[in-house]
N, C-alpha and C. Protein backbone atom coordinates (compact mmCIF):
# COMPACT_ATOMS: atom_id res chain seq x y z
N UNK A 1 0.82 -1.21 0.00
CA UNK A 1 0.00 0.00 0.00
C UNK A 1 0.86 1.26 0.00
N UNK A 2 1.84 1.36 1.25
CA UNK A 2 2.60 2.09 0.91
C UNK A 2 3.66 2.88 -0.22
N UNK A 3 4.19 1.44 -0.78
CA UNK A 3 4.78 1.33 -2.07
C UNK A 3 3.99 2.24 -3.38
N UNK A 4 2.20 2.03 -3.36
CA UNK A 4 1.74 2.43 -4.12
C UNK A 4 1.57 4.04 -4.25
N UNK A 5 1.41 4.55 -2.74
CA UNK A 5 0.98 5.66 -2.61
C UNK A 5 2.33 6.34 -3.00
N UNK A 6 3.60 5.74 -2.34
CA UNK A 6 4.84 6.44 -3.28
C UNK A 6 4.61 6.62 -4.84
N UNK A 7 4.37 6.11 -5.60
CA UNK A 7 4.43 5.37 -6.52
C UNK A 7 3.68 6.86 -7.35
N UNK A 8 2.54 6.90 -6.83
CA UNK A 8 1.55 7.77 -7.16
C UNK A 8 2.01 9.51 -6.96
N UNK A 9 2.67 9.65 -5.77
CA UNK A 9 3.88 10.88 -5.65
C UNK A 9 4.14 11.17 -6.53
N UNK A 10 4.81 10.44 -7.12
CA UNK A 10 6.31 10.38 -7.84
C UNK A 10 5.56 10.65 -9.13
N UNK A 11 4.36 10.11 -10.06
CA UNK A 11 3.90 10.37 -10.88
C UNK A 11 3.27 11.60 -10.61
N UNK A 12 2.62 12.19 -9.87
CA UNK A 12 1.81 13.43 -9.88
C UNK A 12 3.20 14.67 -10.10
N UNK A 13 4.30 14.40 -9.15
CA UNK A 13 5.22 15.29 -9.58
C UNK A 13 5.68 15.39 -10.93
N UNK A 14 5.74 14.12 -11.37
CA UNK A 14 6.15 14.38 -12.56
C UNK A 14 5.72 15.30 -14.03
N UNK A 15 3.90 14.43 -13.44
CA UNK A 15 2.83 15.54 -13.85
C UNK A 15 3.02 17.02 -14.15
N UNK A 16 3.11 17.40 -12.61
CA UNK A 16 3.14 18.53 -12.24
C UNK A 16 4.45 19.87 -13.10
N UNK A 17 5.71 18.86 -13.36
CA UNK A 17 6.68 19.24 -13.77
C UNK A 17 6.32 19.69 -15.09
N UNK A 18 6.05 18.15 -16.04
CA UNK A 18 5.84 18.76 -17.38
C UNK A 18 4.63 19.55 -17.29
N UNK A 19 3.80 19.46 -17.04
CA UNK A 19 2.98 20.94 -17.00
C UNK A 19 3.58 22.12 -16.90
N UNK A 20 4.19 22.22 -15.91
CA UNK A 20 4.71 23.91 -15.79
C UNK A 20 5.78 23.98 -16.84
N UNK A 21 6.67 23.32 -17.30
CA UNK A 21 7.30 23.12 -18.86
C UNK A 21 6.53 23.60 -19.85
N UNK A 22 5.07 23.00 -19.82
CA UNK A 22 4.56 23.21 -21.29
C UNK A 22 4.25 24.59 -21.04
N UNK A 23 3.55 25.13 -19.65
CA UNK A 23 3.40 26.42 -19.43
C UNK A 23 4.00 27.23 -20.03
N UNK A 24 5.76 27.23 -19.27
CA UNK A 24 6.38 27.82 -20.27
C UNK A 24 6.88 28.24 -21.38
N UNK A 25 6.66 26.83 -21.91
CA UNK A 25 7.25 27.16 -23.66
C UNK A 25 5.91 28.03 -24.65
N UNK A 26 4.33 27.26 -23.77
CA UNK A 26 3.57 28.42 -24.08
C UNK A 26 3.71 29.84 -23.80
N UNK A 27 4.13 30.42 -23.56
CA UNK A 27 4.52 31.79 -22.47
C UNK A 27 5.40 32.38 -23.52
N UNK A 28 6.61 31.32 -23.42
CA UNK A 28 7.37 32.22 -24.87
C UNK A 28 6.96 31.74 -26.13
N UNK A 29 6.07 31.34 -26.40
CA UNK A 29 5.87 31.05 -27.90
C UNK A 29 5.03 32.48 -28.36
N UNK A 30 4.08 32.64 -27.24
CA UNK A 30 3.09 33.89 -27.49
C UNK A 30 3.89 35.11 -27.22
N UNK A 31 4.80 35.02 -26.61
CA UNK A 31 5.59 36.20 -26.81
C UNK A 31 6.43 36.58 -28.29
N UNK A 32 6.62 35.26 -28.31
CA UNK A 32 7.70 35.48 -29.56
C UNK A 32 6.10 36.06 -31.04
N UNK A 33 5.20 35.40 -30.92
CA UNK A 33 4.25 35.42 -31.86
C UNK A 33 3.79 36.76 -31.98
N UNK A 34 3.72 37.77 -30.57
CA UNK A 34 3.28 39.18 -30.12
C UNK A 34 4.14 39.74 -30.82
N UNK A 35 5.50 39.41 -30.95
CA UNK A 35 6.53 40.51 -31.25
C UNK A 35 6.55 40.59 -32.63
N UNK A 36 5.84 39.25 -33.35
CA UNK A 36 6.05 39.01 -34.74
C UNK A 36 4.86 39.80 -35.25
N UNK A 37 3.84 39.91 -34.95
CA UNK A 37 2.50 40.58 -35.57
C UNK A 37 2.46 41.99 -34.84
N UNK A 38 2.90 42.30 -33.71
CA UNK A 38 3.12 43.82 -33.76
C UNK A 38 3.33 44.93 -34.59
N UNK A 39 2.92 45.87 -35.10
CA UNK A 39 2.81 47.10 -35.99
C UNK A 39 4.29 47.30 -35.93
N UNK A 40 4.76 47.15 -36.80
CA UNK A 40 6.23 48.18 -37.40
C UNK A 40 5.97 49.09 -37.24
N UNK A 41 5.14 49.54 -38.12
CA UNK A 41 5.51 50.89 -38.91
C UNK A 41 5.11 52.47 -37.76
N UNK A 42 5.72 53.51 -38.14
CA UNK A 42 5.40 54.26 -37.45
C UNK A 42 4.12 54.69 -37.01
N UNK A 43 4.18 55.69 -35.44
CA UNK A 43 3.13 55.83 -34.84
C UNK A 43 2.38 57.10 -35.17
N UNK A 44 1.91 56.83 -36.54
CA UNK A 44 1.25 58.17 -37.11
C UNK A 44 0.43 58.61 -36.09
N UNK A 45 0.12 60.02 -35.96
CA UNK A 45 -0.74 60.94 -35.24
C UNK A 45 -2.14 61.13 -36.04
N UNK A 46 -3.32 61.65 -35.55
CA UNK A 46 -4.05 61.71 -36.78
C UNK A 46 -4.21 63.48 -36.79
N UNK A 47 -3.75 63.97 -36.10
CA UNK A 47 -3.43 65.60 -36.57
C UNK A 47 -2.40 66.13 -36.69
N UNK A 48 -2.45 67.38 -37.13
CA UNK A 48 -1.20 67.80 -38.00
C UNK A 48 -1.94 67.57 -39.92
N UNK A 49 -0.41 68.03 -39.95
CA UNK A 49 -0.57 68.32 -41.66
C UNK A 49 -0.57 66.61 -42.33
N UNK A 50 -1.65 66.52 -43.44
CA UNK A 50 -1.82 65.17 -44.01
C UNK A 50 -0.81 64.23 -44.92
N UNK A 51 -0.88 63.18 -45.07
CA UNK A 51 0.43 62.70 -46.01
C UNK A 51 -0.12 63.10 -47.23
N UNK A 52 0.15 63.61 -48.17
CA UNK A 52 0.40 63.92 -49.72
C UNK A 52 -0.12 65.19 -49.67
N UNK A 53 0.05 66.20 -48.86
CA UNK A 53 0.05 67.18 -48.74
C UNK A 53 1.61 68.28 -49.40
N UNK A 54 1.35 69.33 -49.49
CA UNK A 54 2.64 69.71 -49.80
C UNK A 54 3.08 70.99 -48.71
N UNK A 55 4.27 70.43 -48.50
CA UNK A 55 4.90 71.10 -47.10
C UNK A 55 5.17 72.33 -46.97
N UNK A 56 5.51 73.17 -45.91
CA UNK A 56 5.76 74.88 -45.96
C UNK A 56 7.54 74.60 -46.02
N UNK A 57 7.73 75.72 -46.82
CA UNK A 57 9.49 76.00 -47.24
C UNK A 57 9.87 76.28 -46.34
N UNK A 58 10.63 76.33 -45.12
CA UNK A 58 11.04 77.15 -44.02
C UNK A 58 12.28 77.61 -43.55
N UNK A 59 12.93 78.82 -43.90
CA UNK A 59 14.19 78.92 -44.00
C UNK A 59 15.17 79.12 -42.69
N UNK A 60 15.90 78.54 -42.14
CA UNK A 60 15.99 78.42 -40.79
C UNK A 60 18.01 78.55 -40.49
N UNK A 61 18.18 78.64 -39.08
CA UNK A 61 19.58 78.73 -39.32
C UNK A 61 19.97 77.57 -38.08
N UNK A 62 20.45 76.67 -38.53
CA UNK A 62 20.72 75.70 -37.37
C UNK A 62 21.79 76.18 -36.49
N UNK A 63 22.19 75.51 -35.47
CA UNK A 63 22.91 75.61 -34.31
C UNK A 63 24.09 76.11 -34.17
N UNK A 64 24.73 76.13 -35.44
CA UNK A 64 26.35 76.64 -35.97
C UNK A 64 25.80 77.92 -36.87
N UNK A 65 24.79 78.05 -37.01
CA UNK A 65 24.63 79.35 -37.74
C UNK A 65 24.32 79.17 -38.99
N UNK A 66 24.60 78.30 -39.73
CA UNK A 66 24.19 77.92 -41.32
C UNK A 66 22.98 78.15 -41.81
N UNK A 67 22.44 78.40 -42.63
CA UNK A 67 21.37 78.51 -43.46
C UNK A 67 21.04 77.16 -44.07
N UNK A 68 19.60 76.88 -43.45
CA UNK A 68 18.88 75.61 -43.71
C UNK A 68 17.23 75.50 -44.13
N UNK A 69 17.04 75.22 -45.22
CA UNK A 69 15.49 75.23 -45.70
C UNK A 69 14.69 73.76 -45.68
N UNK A 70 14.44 73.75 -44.94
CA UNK A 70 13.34 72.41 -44.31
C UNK A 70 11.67 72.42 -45.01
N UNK A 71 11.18 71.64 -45.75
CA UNK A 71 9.81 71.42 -46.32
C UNK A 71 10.31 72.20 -47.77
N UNK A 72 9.03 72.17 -48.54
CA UNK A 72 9.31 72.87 -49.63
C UNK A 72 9.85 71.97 -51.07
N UNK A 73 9.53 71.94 -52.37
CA UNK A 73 10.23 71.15 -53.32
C UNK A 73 11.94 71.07 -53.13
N UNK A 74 12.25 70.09 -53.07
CA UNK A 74 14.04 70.26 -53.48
C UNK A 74 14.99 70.43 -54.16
N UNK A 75 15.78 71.32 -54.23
CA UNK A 75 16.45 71.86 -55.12
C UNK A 75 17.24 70.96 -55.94
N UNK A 76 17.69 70.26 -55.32
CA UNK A 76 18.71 69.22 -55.88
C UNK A 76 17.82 67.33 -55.93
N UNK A 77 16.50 67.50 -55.18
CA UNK A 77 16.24 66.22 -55.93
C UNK A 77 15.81 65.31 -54.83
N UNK A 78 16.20 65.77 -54.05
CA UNK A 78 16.66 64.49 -52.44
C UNK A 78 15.24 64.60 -51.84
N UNK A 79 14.66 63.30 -51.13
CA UNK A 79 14.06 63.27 -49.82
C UNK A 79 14.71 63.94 -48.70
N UNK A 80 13.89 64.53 -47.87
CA UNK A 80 14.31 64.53 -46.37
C UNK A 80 13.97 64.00 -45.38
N UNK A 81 14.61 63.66 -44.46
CA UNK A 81 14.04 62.92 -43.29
C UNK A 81 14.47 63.86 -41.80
N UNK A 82 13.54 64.20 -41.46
CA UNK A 82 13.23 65.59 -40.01
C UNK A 82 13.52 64.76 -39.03
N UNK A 83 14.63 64.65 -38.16
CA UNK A 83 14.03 63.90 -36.93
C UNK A 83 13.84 64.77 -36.16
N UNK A 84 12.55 64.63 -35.07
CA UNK A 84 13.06 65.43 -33.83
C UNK A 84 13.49 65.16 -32.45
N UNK A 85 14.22 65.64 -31.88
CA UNK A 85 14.54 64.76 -30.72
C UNK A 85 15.46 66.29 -29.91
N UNK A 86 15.55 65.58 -28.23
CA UNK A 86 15.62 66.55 -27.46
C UNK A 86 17.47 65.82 -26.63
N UNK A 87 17.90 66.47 -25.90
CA UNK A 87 18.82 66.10 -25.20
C UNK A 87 18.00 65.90 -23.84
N UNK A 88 17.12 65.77 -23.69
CA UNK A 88 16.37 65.66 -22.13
C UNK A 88 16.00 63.54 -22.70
N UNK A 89 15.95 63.47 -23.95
CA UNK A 89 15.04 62.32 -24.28
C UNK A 89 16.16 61.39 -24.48
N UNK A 90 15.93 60.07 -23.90
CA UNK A 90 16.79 59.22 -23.85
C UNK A 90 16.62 58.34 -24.95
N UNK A 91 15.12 58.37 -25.42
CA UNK A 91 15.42 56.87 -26.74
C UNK A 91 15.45 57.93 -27.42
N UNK A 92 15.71 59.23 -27.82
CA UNK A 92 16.24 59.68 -29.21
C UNK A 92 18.03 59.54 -28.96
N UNK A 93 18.36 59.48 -28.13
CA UNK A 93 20.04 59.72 -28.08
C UNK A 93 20.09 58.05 -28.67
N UNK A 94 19.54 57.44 -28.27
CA UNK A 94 19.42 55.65 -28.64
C UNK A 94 19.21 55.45 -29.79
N UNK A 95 18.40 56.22 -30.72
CA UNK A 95 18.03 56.19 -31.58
C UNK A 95 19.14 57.17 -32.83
N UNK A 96 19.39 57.77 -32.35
CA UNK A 96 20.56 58.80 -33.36
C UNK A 96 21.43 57.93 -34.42
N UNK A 97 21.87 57.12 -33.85
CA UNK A 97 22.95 56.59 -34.28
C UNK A 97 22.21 55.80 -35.46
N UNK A 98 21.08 55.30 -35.58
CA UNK A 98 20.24 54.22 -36.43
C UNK A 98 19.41 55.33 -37.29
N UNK A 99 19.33 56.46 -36.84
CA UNK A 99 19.02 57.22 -38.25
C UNK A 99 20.37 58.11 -39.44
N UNK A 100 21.50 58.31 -38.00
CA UNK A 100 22.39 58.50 -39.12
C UNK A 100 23.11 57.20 -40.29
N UNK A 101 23.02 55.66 -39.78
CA UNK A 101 23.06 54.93 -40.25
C UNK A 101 22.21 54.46 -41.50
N UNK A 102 20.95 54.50 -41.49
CA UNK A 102 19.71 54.75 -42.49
C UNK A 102 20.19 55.81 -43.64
N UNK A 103 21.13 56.54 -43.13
CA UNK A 103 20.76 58.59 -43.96
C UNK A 103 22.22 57.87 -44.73
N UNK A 104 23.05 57.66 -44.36
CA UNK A 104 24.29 56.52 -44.81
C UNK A 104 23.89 55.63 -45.91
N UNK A 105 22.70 54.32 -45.34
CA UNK A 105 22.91 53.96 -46.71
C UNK A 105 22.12 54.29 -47.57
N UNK A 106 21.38 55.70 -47.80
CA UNK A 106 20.68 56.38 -48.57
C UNK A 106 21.02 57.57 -49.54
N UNK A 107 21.76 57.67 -48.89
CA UNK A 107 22.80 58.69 -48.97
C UNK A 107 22.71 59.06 -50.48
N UNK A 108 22.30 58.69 -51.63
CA UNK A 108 22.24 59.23 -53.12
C UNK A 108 20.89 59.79 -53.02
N UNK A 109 19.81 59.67 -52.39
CA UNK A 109 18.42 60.23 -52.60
C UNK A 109 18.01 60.71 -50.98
N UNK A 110 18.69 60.91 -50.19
CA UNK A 110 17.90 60.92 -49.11
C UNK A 110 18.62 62.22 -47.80
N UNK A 111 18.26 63.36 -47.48
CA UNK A 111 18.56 63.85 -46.52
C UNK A 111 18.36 64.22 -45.49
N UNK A 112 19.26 64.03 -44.21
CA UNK A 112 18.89 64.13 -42.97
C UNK A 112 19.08 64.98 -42.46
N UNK A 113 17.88 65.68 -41.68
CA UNK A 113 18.02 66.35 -40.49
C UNK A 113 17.63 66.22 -39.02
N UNK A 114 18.05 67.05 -38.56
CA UNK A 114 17.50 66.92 -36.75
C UNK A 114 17.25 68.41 -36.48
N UNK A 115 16.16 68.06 -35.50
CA UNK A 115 15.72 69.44 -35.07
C UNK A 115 15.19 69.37 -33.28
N UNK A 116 14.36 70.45 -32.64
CA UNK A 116 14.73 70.45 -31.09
C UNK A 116 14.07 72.04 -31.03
N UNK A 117 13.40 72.12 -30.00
CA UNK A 117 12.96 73.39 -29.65
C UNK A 117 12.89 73.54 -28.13
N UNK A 118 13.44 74.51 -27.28
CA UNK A 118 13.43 75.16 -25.74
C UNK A 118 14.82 74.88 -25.77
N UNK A 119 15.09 74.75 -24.52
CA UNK A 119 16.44 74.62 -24.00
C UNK A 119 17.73 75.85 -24.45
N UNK A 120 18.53 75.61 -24.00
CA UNK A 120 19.47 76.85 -23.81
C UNK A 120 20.37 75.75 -25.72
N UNK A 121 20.89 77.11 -26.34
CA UNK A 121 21.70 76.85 -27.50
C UNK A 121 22.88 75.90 -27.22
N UNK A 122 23.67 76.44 -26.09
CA UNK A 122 24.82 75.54 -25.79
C UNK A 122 24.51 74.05 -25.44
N UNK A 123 23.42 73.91 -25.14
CA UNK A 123 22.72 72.79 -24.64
C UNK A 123 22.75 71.40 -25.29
N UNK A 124 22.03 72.39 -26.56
CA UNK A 124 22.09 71.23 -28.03
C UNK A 124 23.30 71.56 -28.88
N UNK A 125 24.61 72.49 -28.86
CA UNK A 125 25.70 72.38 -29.50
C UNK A 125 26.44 70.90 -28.42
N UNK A 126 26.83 71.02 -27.30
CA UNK A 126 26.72 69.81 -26.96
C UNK A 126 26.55 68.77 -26.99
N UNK A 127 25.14 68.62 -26.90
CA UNK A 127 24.53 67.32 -27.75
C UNK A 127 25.31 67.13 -28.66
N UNK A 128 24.86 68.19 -29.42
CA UNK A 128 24.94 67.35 -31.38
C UNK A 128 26.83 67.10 -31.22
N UNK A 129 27.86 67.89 -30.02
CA UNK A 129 28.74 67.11 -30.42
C UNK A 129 29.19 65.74 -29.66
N UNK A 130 28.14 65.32 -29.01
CA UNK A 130 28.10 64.07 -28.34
C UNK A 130 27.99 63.09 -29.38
N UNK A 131 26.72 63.55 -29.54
CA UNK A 131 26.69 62.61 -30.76
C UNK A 131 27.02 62.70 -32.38
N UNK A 132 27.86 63.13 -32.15
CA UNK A 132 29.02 63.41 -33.66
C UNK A 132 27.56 63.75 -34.81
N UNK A 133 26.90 64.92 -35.09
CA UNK A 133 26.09 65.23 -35.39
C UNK A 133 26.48 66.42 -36.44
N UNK A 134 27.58 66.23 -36.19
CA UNK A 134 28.39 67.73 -37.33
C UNK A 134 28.10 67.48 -38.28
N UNK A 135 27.87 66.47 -39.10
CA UNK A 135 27.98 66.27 -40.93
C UNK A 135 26.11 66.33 -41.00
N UNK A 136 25.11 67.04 -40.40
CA UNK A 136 23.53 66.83 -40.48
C UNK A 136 23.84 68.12 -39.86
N UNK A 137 22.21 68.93 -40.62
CA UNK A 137 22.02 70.38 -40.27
C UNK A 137 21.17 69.75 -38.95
N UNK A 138 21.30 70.81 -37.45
CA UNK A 138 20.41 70.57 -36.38
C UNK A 138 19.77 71.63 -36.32
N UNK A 139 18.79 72.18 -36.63
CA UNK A 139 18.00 73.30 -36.16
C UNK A 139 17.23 73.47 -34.83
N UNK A 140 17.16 74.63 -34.35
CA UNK A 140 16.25 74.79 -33.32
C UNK A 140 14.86 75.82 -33.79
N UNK A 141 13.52 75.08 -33.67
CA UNK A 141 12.49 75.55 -34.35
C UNK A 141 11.56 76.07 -33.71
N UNK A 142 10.87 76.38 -32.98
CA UNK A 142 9.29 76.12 -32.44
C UNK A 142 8.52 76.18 -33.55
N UNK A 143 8.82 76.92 -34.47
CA UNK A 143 7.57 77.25 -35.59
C UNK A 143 7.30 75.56 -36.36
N UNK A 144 8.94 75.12 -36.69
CA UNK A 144 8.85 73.79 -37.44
C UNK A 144 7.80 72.59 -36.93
N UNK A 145 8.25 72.70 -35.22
CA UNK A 145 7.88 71.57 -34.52
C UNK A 145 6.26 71.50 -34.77
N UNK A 146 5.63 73.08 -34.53
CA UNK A 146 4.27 72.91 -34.01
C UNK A 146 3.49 72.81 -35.70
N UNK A 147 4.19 73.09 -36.73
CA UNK A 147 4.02 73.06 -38.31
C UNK A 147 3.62 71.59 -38.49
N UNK A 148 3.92 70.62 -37.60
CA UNK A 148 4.13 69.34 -38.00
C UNK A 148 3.43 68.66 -36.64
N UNK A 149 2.84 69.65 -35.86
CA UNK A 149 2.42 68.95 -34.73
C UNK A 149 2.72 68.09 -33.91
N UNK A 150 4.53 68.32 -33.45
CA UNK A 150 4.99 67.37 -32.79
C UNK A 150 4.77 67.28 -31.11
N UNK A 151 4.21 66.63 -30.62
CA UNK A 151 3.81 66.50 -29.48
C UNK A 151 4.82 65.76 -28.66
N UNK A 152 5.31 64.30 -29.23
CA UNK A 152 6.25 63.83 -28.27
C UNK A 152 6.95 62.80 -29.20
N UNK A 153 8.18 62.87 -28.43
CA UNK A 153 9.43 62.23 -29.06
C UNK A 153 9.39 61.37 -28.71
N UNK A 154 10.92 60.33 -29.72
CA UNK A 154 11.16 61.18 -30.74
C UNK A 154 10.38 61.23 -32.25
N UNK A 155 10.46 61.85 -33.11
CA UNK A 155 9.03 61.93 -33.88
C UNK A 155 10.01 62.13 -35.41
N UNK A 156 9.62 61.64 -36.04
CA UNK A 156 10.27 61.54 -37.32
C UNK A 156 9.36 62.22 -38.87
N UNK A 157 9.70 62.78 -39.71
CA UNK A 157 8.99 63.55 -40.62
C UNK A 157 9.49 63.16 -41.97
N UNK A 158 8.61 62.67 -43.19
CA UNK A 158 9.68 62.05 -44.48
C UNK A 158 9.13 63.31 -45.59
N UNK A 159 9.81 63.57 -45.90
CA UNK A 159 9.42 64.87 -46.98
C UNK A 159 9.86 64.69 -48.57
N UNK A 160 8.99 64.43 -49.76
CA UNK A 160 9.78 63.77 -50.75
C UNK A 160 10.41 65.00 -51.49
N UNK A 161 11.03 64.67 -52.52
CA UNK A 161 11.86 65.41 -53.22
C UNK A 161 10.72 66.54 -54.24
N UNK A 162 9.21 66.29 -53.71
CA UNK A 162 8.54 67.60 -54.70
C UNK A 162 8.01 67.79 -53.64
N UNK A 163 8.54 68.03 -52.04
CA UNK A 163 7.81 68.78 -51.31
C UNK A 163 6.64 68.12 -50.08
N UNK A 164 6.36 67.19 -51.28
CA UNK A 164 4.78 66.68 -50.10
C UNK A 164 5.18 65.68 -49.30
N UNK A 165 4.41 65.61 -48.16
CA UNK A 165 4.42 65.09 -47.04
C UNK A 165 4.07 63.81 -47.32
N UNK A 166 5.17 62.61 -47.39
CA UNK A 166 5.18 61.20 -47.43
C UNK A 166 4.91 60.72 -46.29
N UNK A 167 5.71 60.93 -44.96
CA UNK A 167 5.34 59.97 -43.78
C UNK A 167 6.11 60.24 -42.95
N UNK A 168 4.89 60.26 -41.74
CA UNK A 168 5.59 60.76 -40.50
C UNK A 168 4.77 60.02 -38.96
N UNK A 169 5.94 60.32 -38.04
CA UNK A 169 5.44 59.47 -36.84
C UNK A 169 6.12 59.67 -35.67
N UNK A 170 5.48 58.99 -34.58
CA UNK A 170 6.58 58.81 -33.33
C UNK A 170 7.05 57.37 -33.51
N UNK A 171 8.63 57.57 -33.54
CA UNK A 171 9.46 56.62 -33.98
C UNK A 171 10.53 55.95 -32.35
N UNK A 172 9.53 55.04 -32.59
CA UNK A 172 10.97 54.79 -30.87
C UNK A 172 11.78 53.11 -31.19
N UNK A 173 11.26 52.90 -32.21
CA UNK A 173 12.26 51.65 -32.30
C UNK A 173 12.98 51.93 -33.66
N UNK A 174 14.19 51.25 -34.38
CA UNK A 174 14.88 50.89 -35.46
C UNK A 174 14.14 50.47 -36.64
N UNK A 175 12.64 49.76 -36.58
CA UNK A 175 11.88 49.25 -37.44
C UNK A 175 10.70 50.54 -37.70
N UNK A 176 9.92 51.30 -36.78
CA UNK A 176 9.45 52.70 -37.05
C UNK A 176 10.48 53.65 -37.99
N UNK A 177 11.65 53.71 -38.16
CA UNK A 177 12.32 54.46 -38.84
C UNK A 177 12.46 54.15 -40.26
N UNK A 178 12.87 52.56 -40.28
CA UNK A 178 12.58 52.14 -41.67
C UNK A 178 11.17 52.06 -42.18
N UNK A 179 10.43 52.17 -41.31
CA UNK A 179 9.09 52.14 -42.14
C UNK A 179 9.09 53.54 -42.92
N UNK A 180 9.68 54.80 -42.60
CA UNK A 180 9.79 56.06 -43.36
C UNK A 180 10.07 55.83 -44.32
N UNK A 181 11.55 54.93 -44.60
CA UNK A 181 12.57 54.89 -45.44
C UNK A 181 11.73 53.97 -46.77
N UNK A 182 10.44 52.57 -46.35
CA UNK A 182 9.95 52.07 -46.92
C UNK A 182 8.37 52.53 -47.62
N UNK A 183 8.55 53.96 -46.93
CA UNK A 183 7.23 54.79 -47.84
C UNK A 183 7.68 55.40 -48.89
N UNK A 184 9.08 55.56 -48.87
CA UNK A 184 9.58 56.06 -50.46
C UNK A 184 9.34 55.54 -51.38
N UNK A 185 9.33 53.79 -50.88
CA UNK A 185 9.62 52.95 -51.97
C UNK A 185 8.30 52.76 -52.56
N UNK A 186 7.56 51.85 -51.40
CA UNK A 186 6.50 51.74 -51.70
C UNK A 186 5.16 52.57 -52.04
N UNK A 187 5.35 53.90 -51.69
CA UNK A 187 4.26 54.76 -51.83
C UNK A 187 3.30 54.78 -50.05
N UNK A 188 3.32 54.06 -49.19
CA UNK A 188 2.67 53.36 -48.56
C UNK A 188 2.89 54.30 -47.38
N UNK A 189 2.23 55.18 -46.76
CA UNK A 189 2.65 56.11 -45.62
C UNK A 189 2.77 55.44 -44.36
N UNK A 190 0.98 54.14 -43.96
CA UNK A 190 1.37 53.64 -42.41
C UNK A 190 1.30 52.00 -42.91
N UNK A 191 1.30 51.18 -41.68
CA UNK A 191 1.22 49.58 -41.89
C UNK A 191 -0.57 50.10 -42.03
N UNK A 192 -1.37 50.86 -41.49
CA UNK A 192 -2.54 50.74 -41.37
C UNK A 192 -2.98 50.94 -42.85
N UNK A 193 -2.24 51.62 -43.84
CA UNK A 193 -2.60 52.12 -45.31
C UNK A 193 -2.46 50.36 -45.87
N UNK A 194 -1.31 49.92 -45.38
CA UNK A 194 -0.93 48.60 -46.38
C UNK A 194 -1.59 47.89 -45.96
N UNK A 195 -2.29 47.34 -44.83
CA UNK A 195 -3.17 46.01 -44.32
C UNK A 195 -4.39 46.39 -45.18
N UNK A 196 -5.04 48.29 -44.87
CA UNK A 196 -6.30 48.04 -46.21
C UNK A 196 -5.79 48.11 -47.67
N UNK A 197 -5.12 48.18 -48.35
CA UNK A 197 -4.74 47.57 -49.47
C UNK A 197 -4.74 46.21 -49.62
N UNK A 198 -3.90 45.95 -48.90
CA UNK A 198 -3.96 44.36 -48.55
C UNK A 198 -5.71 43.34 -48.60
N UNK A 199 -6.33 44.26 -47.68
CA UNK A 199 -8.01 43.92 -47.47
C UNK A 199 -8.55 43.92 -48.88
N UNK A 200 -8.22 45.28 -49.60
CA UNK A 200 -8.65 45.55 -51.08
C UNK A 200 -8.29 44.89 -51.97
N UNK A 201 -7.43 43.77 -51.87
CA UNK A 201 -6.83 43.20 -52.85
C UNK A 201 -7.52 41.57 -52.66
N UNK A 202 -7.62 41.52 -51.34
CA UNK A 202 -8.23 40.49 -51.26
C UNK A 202 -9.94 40.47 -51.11
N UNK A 203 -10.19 40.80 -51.07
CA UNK A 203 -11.93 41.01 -51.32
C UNK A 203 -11.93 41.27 -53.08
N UNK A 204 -11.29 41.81 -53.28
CA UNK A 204 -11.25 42.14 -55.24
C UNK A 204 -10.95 40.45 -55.61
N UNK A 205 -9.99 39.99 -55.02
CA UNK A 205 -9.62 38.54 -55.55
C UNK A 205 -11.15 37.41 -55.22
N UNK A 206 -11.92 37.58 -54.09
CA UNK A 206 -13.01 37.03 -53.69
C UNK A 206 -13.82 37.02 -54.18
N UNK A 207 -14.28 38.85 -55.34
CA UNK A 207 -15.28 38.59 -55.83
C UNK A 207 -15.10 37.86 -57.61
N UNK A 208 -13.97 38.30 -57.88
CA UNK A 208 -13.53 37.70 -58.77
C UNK A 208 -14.04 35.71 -59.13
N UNK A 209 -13.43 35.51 -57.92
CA UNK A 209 -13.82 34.03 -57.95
C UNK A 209 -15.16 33.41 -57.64
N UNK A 210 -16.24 35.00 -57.16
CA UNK A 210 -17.16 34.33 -56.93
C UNK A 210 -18.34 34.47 -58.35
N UNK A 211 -17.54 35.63 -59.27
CA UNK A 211 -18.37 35.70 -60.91
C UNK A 211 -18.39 34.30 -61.73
């Protein structure tokens, strides 16, 4: 009797074990699955100025004094890409380095800026030489920021080469940034534009098969 009731222990633990095993591998499977169907693309706002809109010219003098024209058709041809970001904000300093990297390998069609409004001037000369920011115009705006309705960082702006407003967002990961870089290509401003395309293409294919 005794023997048995051991017996029976020993199986319920065992029970017990692979259960909390399978628990877990369920646990990370749905994690891993969350991270896979999560929205890329940037965190469009729904106010502010619209995508295929055409942008205000704005002639500005960044942080070293230079003369810099932000929005507006381009003279020479190029996209721009606005970031904005603050020295108070920690995922834009995180983030710097992965948009000058982006502006790198774009570098034949594509130009970068950074921009920033309050704070004292020396503040953000600093910064920008923290983060080796010399070869990108940095402006300090209020007019730009609130032009574009930036509320909170860091916030990214894609401007094509005739001016109009391609795509913009709050950008806090490496994959929000390329989604900018992938509205050039594709035409496609959010993931929310491409899933209803996506919808449109497939309901068009549905009724198709149902003539």
């Amino acid at each position: 009797m005794t023997g048995a009731i051991a017996v029976s222990n020993v199986l319920l633990w065992v029970i017990v074990i692979v259960l909390a095993l399978v628990v877990l591998a369920l646990a990370r499977q749905v994690g891993v699955l969350h991270e896979r169907v999560a929205p890329a693309g940037a965190l469009m706002p729904t106010n502010g100025p619209k995508v295929g809109e055409l942008t205000e010219a704005l002639s500005l003098s960044d942080i070293n004094g230079k003369a810099v024209t932000i929005g507006g058709p381009s003279p020479d041809g190029f996209h721009s890409l606005v970031m904005f970001i603050s020295p108070t904000c920690p995922v834009c300093k995180s983030l710097v380095p992965t948009a000058k990297s982006l502006a790198g390998k774009e570098r034949n069609r594509l130009r970068l800026a950074f921009a920033s409004d309050g704070d004292k001037l020396e503040q953000h000369q600093a910064y920008a030489r923290d983060l080796k920011l010399d070869q990108f115009p940095y402006v300090l705006s209020e007019k730009l920021g609130r032009g574009f309705e930036v509320s909170k960082l860091p916030f990214a702006v894609l401007i094509g080469a005739d001016g109009t407003l391609q795509s913009k967002g709050l950008v806090n990961t490496r994959e929000h940034l390329e989604s900018l870089i992938e509205a050039m290509d594709t035409g496609i401003a959010t993931l929310q534009d491409y899933i209803g395309l996506a919808q449109q293409e497939f309901d068009h294919s549905v009724k198709e098969k149902a003539s």
